[in-house]
PDB file of N, CA and C in Angstrom:
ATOM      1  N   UNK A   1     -33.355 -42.115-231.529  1.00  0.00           N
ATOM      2  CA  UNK A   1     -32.224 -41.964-230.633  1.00  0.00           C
ATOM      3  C   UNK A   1     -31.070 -41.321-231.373  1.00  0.00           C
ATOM      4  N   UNK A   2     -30.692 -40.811-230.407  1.00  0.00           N
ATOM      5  CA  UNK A   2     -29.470 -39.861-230.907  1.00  0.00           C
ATOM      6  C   UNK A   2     -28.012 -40.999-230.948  1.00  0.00           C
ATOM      7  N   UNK A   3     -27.083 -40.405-232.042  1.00  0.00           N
ATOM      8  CA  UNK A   3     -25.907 -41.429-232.205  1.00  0.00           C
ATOM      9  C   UNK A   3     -25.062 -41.420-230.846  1.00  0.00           C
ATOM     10  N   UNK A   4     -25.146 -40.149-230.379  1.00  0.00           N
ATOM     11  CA  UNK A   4     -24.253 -40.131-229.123  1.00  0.00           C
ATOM     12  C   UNK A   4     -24.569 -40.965-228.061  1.00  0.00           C
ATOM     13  N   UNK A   5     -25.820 -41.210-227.951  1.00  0.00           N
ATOM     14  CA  UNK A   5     -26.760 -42.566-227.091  1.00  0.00           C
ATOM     15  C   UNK A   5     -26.514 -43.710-227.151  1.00  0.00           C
ATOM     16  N   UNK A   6     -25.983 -44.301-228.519  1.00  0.00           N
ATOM     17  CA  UNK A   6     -25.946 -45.221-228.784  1.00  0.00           C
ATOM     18  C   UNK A   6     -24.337 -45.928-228.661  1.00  0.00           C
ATOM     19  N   UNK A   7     -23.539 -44.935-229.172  1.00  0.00           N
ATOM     20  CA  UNK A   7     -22.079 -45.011-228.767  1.00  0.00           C
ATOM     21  C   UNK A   7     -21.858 -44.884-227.279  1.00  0.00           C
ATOM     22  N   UNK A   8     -22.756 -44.247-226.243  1.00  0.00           N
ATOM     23  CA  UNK A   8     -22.624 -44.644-224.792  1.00  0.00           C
ATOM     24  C   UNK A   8     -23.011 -46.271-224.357  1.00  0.00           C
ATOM     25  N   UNK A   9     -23.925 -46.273-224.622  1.00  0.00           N
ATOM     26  CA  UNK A   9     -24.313 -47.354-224.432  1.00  0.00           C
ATOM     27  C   UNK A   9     -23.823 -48.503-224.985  1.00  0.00           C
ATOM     28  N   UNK A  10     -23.114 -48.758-225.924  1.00  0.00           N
ATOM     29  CA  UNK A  10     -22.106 -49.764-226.447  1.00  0.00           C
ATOM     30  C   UNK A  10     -21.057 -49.716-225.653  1.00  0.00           C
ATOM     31  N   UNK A  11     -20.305 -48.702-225.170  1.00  0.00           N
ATOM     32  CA  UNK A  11     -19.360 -48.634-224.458  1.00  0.00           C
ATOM     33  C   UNK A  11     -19.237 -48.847-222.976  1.00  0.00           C
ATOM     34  N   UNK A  12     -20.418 -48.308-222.541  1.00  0.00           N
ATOM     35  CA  UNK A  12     -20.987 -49.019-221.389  1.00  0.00           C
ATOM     36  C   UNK A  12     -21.077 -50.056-221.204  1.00  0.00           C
ATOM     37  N   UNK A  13     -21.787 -50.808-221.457  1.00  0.00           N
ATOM     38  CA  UNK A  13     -22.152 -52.280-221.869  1.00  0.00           C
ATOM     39  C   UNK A  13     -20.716 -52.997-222.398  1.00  0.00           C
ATOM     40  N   UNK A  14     -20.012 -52.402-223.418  1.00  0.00           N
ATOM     41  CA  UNK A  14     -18.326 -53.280-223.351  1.00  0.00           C
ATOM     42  C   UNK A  14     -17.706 -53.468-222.190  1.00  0.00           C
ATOM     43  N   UNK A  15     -17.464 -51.910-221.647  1.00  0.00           N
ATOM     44  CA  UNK A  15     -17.302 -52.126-220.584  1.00  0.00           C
ATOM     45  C   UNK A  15     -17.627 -52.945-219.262  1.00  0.00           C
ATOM     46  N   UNK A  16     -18.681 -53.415-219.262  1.00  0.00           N
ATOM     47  CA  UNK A  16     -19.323 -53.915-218.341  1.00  0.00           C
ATOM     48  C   UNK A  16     -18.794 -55.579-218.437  1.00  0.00           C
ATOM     49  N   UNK A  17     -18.993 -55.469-219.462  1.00  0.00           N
ATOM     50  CA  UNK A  17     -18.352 -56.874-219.887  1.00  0.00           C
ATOM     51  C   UNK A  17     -17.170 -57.287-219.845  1.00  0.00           C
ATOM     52  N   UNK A  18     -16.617 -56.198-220.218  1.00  0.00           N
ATOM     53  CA  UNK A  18     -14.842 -57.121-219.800  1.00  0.00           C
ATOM     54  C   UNK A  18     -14.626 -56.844-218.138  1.00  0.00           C
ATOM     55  N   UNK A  19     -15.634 -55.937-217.136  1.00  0.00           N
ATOM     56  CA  UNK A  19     -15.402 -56.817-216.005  1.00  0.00           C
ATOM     57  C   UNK A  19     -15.692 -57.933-215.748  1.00  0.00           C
ATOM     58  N   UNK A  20     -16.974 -58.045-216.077  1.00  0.00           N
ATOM     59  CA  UNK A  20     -17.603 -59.300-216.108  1.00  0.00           C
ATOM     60  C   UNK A  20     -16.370 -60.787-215.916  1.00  0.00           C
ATOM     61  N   UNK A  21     -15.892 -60.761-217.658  1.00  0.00           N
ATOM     62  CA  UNK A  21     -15.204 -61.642-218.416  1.00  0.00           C
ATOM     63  C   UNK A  21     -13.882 -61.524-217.102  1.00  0.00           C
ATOM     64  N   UNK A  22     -13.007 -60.326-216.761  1.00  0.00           N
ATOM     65  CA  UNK A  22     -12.261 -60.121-215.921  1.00  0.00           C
ATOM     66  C   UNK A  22     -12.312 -60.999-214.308  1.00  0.00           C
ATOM     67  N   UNK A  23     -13.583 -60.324-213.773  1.00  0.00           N
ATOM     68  CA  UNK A  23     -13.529 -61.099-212.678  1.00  0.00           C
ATOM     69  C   UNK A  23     -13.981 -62.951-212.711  1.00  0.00           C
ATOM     70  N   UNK A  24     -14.065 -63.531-214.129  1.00  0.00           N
ATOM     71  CA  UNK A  24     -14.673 -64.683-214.248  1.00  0.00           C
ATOM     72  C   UNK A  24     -13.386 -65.384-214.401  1.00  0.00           C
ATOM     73  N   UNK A  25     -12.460 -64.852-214.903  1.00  0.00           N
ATOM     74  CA  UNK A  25     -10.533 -65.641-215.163  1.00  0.00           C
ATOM     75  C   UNK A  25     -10.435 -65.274-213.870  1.00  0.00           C
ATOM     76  N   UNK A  26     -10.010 -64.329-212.772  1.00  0.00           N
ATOM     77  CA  UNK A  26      -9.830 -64.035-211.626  1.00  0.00           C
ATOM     78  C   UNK A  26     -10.264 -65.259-210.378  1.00  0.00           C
ATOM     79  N   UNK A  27     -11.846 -65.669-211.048  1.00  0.00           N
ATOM     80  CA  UNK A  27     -12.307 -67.198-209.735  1.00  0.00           C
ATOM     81  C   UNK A  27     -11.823 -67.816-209.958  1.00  0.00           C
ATOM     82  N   UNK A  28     -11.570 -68.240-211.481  1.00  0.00           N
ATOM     83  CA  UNK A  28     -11.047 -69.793-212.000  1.00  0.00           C
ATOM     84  C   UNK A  28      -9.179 -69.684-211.732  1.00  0.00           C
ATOM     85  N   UNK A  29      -8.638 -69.027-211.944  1.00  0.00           N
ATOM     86  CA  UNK A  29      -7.506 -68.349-211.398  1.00  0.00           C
ATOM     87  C   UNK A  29      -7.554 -68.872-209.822  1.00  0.00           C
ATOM     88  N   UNK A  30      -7.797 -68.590-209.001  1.00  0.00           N
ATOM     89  CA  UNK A  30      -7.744 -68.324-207.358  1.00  0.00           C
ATOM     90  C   UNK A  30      -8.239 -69.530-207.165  1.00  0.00           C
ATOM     91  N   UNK A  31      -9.175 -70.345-207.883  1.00  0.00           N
ATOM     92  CA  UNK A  31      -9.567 -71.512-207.173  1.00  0.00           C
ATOM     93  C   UNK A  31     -10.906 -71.752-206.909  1.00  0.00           C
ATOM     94  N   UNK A  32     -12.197 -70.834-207.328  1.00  0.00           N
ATOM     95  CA  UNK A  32     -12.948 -70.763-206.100  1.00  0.00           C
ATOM     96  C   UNK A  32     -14.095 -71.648-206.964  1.00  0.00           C
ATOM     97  N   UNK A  33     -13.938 -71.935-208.263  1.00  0.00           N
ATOM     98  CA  UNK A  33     -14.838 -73.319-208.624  1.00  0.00           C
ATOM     99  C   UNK A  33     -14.193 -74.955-208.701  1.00  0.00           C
ATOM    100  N   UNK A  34     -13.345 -74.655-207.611  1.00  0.00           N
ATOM    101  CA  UNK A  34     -12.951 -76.135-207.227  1.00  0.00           C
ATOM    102  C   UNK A  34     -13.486 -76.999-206.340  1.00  0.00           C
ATOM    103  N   UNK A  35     -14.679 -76.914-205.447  1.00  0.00           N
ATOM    104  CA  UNK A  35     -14.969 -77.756-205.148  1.00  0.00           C
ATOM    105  C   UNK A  35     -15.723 -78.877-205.078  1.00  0.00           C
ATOM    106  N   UNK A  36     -15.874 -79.404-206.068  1.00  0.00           N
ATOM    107  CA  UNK A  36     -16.369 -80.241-206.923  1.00  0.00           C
ATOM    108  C   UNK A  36     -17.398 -81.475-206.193  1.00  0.00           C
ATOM    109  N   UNK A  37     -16.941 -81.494-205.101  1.00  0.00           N
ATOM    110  CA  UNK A  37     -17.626 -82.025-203.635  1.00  0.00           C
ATOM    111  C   UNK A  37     -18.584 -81.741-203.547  1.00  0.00           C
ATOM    112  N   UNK A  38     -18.765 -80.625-203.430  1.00  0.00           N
ATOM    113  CA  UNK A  38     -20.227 -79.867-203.215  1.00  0.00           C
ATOM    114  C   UNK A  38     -21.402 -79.707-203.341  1.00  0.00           C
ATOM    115  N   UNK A  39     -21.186 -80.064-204.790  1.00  0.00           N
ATOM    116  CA  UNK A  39     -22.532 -80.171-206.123  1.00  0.00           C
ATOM    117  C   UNK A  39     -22.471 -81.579-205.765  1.00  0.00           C
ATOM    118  N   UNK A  40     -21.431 -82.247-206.297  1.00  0.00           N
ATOM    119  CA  UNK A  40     -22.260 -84.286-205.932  1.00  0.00           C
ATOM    120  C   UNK A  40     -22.490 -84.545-205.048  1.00  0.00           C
ATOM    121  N   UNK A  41     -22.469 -83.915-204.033  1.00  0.00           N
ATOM    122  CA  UNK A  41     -22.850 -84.459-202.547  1.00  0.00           C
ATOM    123  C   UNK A  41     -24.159 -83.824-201.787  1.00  0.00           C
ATOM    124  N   UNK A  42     -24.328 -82.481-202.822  1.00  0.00           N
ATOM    125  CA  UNK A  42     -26.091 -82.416-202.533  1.00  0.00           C
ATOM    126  C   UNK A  42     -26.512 -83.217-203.799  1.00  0.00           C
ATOM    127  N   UNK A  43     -26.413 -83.543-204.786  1.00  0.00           N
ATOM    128  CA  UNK A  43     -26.836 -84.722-205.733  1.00  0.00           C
ATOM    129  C   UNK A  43     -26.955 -85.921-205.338  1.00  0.00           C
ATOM    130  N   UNK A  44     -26.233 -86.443-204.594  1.00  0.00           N
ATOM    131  CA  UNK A  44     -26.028 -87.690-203.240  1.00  0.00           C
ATOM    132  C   UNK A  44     -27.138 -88.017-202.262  1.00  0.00           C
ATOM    133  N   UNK A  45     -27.103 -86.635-201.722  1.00  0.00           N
ATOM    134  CA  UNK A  45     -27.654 -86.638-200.563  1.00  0.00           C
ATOM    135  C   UNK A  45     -28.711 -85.719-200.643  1.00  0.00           C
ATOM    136  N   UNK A  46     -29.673 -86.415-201.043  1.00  0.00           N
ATOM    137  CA  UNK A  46     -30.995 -84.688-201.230  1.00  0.00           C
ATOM    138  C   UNK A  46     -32.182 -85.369-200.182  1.00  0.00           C
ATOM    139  N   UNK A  47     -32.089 -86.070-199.002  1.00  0.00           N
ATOM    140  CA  UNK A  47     -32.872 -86.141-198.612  1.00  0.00           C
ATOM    141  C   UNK A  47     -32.276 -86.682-196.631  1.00  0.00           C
ATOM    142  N   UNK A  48     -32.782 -85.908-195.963  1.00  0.00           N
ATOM    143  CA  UNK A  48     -32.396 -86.137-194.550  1.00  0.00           C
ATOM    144  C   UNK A  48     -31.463 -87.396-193.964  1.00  0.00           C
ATOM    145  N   UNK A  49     -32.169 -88.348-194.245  1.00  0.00           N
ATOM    146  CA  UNK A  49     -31.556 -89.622-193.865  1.00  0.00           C
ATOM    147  C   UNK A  49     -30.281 -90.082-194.587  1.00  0.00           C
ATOM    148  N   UNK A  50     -30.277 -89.990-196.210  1.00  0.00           N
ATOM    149  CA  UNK A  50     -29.202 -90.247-196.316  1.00  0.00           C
ATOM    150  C   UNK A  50     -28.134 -89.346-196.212  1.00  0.00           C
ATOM    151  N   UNK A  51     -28.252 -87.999-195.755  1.00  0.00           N
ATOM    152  CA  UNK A  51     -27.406 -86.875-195.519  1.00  0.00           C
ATOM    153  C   UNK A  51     -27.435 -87.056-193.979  1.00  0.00           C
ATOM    154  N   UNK A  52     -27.639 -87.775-193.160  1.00  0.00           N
ATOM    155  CA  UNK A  52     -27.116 -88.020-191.727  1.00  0.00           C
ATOM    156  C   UNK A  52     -26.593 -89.481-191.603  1.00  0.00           C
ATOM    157  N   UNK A  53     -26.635 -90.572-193.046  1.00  0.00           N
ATOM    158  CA  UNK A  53     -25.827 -91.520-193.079  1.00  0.00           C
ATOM    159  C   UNK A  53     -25.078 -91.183-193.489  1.00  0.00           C
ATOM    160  N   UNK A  54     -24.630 -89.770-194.023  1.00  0.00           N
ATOM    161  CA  UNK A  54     -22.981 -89.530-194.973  1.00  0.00           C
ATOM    162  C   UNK A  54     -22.427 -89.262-193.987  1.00  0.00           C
ATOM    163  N   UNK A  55     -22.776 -87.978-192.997  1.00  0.00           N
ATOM    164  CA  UNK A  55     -22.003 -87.657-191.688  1.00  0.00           C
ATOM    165  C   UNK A  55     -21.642 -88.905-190.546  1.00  0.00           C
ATOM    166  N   UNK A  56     -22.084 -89.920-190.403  1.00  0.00           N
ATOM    167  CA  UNK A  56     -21.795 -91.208-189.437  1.00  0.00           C
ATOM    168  C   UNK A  56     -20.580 -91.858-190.624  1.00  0.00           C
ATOM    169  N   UNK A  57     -21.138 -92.051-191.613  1.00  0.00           N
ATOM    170  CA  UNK A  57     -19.531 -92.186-192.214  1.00  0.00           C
ATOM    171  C   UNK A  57     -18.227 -91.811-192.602  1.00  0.00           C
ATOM    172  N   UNK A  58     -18.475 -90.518-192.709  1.00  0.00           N
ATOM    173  CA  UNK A  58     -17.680 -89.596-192.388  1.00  0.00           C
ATOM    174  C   UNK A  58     -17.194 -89.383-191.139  1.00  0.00           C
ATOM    175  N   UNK A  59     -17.948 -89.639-189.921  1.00  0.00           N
ATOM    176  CA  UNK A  59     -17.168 -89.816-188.645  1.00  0.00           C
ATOM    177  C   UNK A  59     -16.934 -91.124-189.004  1.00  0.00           C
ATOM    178  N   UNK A  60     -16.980 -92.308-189.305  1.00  0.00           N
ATOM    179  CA  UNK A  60     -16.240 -93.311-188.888  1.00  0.00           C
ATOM    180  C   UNK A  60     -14.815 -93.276-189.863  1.00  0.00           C
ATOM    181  N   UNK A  61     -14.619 -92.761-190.507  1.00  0.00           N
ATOM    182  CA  UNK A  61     -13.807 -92.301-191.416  1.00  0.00           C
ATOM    183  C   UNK A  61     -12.197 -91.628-190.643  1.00  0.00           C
ATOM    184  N   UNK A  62     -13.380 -90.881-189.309  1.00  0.00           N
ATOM    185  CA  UNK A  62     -11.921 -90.285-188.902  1.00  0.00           C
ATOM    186  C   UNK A  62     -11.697 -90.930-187.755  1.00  0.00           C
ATOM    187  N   UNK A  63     -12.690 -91.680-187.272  1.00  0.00           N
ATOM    188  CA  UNK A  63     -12.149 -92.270-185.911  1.00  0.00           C
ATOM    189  C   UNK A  63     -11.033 -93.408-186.598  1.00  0.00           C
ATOM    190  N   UNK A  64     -11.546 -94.168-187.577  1.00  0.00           N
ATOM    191  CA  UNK A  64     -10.677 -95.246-188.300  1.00  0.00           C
ATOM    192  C   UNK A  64      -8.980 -94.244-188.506  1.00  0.00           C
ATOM    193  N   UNK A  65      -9.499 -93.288-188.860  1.00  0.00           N
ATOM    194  CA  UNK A  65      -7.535 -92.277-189.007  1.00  0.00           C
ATOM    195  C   UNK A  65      -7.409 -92.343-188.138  1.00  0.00           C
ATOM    196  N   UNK A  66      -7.960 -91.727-187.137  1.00  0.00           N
ATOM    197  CA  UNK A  66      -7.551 -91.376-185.671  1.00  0.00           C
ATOM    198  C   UNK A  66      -6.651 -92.255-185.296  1.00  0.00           C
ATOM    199  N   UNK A  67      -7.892 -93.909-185.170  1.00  0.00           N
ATOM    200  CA  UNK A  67      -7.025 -95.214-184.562  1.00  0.00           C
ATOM    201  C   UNK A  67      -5.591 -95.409-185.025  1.00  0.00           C
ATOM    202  N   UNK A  68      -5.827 -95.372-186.809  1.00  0.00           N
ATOM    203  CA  UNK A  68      -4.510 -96.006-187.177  1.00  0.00           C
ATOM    204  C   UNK A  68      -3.060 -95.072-187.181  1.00  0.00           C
ATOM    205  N   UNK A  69      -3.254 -93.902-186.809  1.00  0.00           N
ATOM    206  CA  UNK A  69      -2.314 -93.585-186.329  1.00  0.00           C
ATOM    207  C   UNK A  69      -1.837 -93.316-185.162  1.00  0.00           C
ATOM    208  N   UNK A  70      -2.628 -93.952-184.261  1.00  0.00           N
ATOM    209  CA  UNK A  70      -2.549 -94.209-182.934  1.00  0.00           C
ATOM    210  C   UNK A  70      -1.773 -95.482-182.979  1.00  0.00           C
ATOM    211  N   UNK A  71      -2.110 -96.332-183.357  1.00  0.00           N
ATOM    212  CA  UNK A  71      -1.030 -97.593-183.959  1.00  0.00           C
ATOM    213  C   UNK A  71       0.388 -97.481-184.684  1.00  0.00           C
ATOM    214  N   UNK A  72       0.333 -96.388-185.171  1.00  0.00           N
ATOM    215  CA  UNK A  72       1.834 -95.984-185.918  1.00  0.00           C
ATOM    216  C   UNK A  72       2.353 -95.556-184.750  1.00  0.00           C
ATOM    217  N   UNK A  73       2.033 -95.174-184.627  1.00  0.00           N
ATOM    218  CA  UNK A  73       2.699 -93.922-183.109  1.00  0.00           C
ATOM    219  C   UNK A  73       3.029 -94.719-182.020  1.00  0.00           C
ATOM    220  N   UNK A  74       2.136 -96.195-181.925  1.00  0.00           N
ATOM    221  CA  UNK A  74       2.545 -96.941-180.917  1.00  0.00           C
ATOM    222  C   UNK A  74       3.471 -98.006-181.569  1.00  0.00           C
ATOM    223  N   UNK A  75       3.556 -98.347-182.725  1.00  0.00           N
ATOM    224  CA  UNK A  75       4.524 -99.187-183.369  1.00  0.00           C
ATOM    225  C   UNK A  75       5.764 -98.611-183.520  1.00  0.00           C
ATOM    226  N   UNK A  76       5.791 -97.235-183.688  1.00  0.00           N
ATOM    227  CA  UNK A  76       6.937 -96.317-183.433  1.00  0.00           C
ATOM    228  C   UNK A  76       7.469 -96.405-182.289  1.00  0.00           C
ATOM    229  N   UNK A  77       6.852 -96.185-181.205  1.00  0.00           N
ATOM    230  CA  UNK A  77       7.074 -96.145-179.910  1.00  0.00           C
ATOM    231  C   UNK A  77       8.252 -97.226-179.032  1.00  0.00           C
ATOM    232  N   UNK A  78       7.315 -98.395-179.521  1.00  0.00           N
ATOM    233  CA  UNK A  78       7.806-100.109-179.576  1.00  0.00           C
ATOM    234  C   UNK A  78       8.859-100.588-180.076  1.00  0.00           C
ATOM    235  N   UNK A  79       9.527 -99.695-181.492  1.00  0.00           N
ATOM    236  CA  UNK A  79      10.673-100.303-182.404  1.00  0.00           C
ATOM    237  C   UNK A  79      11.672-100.329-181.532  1.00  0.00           C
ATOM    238  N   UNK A  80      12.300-101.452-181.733  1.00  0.00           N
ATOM    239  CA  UNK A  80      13.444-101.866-180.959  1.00  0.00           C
ATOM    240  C   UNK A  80      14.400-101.875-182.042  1.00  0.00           C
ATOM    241  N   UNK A  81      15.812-101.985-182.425  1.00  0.00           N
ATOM    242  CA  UNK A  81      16.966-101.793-183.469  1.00  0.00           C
ATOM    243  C   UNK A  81      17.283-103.294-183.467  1.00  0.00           C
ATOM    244  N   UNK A  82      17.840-103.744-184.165  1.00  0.00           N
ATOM    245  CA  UNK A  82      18.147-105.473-184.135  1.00  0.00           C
ATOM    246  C   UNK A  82      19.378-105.228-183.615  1.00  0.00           C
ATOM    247  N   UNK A  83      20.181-105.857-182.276  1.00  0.00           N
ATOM    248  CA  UNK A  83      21.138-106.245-182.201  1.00  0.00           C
ATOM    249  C   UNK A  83      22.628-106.786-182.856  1.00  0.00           C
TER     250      UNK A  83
END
């Protein structure tokens, strides 16, 4: 191989790499390996049943919000000022 081949191809290949390296600060930057949820919860849940007992708890999760601020809202509602 010729030297001129070889100096392309190093430079190429550098190049290639500091996009690489570039767009890899750019995800971690922006956010986009944050959800950390994701991975333990197919680790959790790797099999049908208990991945349709996470979702029933997860709805009871929000009906329980739902309620209790249905209760704020009505305890709000209710406050009377002390005389």
């Amino acid at each position: 191989m010729s030297e001129s081949i070889i100096i392309l191809m190093i430079g190429v290949s550098t190049l290639l790499g500091a996009l690489g390296l570039i767009g890899l600060i750019w995800a971690v930057k922006t956010g986009q390996f944050d959800d950390a949820s994701k991975f333990t919860d197919a680790t959790r849940f790797d099999n049908e049943e208990d991945l349709q007992e996470a979702v029933k708890m997860q709805k009871k999760r929000e009906e329980r919000k739902k309620k209790l601020e249905e209760e704020r809202i009505k305890k709000e509602n209710n406050y009377r000022p002390p005389d």
